[in-house]
N, C-alpha and C. Protein backbone atom coordinates (compact mmCIF):
# COMPACT_ATOMS: atom_id res chain seq x y z
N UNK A 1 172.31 179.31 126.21
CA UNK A 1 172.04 178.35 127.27
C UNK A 1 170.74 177.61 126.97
N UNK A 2 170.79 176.01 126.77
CA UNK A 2 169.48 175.27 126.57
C UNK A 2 168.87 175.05 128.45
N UNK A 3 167.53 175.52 127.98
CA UNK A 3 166.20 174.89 129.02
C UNK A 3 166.40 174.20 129.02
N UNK A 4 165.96 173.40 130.33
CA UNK A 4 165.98 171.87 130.67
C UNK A 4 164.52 171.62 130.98
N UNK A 5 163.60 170.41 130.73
CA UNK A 5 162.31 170.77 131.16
C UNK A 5 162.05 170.16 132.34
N UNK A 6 161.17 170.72 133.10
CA UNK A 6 161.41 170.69 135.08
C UNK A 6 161.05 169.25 135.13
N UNK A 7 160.36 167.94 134.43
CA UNK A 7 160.33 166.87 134.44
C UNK A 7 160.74 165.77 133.12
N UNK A 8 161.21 164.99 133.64
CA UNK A 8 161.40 163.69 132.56
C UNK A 8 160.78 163.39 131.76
N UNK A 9 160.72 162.91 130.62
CA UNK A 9 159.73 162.59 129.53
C UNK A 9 160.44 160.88 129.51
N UNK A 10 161.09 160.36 130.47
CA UNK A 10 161.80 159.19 130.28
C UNK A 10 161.22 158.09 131.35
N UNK A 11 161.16 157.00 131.25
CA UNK A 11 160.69 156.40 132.52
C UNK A 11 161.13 154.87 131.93
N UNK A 12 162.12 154.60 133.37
CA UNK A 12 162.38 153.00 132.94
C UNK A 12 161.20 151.39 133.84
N UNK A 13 160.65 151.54 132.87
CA UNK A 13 159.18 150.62 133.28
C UNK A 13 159.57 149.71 133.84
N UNK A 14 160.72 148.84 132.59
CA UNK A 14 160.58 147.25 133.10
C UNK A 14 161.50 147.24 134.14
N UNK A 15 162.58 148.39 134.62
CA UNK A 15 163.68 148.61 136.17
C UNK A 15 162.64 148.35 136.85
N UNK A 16 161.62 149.50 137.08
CA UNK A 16 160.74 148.94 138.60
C UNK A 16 160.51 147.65 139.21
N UNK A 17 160.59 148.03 140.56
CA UNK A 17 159.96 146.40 141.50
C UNK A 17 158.47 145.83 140.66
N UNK A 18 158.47 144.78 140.75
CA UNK A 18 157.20 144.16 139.79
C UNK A 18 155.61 144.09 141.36
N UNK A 19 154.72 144.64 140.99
CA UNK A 19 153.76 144.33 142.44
C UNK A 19 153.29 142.45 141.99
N UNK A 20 153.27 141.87 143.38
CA UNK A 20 153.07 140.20 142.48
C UNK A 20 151.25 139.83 143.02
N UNK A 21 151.17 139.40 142.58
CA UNK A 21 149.62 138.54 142.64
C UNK A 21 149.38 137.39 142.23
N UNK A 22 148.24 136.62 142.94
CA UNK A 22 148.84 134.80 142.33
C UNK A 22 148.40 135.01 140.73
N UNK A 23 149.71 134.17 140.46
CA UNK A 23 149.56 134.07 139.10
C UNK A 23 150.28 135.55 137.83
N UNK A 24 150.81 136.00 138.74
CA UNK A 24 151.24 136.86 137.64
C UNK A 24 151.67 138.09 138.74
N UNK A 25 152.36 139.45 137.82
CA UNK A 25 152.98 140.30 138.37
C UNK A 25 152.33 141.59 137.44
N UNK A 26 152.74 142.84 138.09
CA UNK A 26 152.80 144.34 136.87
C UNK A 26 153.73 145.17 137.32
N UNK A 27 153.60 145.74 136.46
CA UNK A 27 154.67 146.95 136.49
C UNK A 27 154.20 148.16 136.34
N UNK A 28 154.13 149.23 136.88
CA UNK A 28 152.98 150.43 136.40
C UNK A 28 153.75 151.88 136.56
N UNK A 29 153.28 152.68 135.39
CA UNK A 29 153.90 153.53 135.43
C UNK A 29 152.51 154.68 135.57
N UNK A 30 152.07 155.30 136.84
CA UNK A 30 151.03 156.28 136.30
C UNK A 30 151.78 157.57 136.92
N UNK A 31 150.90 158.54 137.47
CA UNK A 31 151.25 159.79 137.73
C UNK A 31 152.46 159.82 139.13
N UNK A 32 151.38 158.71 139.62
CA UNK A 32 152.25 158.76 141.23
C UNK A 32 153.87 158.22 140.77
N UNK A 33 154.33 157.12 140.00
CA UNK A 33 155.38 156.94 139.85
C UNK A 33 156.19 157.86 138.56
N UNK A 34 155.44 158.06 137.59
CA UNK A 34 155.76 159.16 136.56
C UNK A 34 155.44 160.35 136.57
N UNK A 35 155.42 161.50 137.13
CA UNK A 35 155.06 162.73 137.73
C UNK A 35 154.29 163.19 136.41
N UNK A 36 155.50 163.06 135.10
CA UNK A 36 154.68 163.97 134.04
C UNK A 36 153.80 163.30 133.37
N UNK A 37 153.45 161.94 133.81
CA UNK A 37 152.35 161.47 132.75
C UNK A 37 151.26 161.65 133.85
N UNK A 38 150.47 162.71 133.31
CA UNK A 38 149.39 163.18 133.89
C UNK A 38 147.61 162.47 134.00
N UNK A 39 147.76 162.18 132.83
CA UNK A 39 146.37 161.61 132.26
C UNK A 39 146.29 160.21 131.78
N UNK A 40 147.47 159.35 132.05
CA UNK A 40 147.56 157.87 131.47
C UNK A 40 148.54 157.33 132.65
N UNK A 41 148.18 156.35 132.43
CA UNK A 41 148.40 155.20 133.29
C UNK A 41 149.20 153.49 132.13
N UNK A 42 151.01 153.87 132.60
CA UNK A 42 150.78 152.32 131.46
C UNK A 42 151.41 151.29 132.51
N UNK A 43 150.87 150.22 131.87
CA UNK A 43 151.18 148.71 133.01
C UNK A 43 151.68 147.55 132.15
N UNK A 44 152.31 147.17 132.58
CA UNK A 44 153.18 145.70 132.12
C UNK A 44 152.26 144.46 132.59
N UNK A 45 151.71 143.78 132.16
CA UNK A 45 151.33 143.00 132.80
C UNK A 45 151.57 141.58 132.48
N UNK A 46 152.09 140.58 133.20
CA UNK A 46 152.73 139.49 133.02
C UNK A 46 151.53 138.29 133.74
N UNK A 47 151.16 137.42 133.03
CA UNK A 47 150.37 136.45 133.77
C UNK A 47 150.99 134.62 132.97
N UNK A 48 150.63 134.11 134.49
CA UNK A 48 151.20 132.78 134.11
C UNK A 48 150.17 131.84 133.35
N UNK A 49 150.65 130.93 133.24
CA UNK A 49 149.49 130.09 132.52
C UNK A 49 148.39 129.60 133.32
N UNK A 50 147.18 129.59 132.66
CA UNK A 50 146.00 129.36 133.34
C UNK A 50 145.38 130.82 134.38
N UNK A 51 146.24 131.17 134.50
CA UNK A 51 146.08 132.93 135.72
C UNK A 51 145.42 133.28 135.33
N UNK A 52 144.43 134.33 136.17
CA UNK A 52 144.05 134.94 136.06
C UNK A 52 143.89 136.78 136.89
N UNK A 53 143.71 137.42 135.80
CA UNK A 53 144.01 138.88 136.69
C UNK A 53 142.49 139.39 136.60
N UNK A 54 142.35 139.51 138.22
CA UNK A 54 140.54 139.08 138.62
C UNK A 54 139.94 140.26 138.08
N UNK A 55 138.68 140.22 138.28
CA UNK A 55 137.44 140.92 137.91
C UNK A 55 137.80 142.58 138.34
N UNK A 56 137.91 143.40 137.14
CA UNK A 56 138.25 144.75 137.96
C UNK A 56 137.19 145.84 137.15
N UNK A 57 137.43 147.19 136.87
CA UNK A 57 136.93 147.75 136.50
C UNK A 57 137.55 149.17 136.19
N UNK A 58 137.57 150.40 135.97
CA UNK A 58 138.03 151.82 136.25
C UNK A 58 137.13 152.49 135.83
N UNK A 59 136.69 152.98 137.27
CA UNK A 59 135.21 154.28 136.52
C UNK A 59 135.71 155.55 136.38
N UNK A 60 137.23 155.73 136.26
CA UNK A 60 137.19 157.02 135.73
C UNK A 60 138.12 157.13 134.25
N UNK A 61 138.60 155.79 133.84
CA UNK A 61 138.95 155.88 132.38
C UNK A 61 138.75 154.55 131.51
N UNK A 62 139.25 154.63 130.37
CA UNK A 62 138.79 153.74 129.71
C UNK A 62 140.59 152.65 129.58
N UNK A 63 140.65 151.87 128.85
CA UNK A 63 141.65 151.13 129.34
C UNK A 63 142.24 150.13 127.64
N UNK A 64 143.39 150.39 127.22
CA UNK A 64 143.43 149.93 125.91
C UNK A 64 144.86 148.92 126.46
N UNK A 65 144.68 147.73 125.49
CA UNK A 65 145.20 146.80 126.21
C UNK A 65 146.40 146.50 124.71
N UNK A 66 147.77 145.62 124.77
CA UNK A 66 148.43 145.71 123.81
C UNK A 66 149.13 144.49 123.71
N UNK A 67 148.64 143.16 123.13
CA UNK A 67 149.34 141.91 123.30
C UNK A 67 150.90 141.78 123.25
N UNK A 68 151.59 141.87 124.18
CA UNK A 68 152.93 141.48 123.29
C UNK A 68 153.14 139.87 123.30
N UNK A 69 152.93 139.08 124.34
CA UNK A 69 153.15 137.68 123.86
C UNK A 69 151.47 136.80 124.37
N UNK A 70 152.16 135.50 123.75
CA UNK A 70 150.99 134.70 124.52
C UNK A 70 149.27 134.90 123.90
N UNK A 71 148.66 134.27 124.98
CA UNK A 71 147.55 133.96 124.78
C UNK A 71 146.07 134.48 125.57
N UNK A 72 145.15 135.06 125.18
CA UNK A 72 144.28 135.86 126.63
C UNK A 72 143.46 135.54 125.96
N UNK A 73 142.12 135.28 127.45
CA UNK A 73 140.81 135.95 127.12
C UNK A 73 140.63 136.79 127.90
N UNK A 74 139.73 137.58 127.13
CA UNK A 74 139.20 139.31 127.87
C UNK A 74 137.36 138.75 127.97
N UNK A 75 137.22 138.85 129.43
CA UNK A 75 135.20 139.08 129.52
C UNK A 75 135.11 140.59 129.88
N UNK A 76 134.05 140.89 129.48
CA UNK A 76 133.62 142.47 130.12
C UNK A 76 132.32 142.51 129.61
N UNK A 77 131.90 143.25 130.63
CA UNK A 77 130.13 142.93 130.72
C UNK A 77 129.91 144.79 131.54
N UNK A 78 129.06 144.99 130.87
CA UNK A 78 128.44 146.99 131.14
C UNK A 78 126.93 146.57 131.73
N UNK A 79 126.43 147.54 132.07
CA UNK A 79 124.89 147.66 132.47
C UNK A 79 124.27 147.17 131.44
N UNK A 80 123.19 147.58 131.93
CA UNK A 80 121.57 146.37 130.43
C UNK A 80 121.88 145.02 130.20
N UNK A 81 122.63 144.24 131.15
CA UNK A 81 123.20 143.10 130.36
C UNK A 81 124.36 142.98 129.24
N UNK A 82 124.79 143.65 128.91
CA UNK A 82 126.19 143.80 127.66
C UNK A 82 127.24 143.30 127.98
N UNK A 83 127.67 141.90 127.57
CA UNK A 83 128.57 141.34 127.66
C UNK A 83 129.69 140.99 126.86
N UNK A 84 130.76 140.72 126.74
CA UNK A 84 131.15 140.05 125.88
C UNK A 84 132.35 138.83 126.07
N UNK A 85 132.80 138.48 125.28
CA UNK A 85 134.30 137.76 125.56
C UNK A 85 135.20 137.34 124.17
N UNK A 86 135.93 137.97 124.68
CA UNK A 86 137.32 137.89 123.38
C UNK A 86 138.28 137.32 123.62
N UNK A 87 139.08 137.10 122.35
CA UNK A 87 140.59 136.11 122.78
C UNK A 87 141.28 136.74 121.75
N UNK A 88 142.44 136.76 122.64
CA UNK A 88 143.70 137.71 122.14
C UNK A 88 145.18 137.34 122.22
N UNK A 89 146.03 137.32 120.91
CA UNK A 89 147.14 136.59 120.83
C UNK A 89 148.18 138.00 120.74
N UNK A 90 149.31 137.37 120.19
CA UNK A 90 150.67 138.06 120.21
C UNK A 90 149.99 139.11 118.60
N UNK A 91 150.48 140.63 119.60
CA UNK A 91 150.50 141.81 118.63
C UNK A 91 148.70 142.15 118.31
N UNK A 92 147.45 141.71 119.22
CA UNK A 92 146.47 141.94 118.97
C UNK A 92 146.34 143.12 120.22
N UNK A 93 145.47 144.03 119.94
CA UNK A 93 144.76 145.32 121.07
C UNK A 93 143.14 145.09 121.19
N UNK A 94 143.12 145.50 122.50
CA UNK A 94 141.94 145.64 123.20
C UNK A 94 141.51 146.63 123.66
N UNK A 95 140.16 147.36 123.75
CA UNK A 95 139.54 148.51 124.62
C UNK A 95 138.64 147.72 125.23
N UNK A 96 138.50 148.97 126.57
CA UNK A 96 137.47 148.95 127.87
C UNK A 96 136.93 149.66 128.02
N UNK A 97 135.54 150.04 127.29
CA UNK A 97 135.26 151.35 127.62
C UNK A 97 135.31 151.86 129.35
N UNK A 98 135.19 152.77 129.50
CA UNK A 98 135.66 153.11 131.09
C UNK A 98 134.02 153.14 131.95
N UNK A 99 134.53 151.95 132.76
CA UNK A 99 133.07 151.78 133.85
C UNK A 99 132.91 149.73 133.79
N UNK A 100 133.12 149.60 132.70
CA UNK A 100 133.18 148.29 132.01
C UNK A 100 134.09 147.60 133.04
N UNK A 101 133.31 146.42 133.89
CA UNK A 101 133.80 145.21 134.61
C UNK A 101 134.72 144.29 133.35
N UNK A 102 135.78 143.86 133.54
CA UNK A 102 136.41 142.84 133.09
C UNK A 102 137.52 142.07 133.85
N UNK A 103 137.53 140.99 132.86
CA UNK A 103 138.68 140.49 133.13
C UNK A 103 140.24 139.72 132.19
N UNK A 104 141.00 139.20 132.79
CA UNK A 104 141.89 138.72 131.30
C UNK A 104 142.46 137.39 132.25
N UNK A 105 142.41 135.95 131.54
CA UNK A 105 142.92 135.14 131.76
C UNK A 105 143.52 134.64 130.68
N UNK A 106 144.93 133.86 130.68
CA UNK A 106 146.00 133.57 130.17
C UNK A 106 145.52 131.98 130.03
N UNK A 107 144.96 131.85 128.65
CA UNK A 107 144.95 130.70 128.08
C UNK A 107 146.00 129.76 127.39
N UNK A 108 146.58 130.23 127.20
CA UNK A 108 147.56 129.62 126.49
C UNK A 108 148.74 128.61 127.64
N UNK A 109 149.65 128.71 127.02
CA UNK A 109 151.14 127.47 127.59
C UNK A 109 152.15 128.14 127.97
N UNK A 110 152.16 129.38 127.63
CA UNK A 110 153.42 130.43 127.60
C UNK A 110 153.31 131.61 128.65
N UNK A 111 153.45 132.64 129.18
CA UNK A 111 153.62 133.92 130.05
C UNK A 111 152.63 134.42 128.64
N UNK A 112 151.69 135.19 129.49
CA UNK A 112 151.34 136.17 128.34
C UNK A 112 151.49 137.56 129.18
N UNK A 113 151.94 138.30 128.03
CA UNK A 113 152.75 139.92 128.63
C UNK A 113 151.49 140.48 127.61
N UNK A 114 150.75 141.80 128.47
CA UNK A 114 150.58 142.86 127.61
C UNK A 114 150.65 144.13 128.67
């Protein structure tokens, strides 16, 4: 007789209801909607052109980001003054270290998904 294990290792991301905000939508899969992903948090995030997904932060993790289409800039700025700003296309990654204010606006002409 095969074990079955007491939770899913499966999760259909892009099925979920999308949460909307001007200018764009996500999709999120963390603990509360994925029971067994304990320690990560993953999100779909869809923004329209010109959008922006406002000024946020997470002081309790750090946050790695994964272009699939389109066009972004990333600002993020830490204590002492440490700032920066990047731009990010199709198939480029990003980190946040965790505490780090940022943000990502969709420069480009197209939906940018990461």
């Amino acid at each position: 007789m095969r074990k079955m294990a007491p939770l899913t290792h499966r999760f259909p991301l892009l099925a979920q209801p999308a949460t909307r905000f001007p200018g764009g939508e996500e999709r999120r899969a963390s603990a509360k909607e994925f029971p067994v992903s304990k320690t990560i948090t993953g999100v779909i995030l869809d923004l329209q052109p010109g959008a922006l997904r406002e000024l946020h932060w997470h002081p309790h993790a750090n946050e790695w980001l994964y272009f699939i289409s389109g066009k972004c800039r990333m600002g993020l700025f830490g204590s002492h003054g440490r700032h920066r700003i990047e731009e990010f296309g199709q198939g480029d990654a990003g980190y946040v270290p965790q505490g780090f204010g940022h943000y990502l606006e969709n420069t480009g002409e197209t939906v940018s998904a990461s």
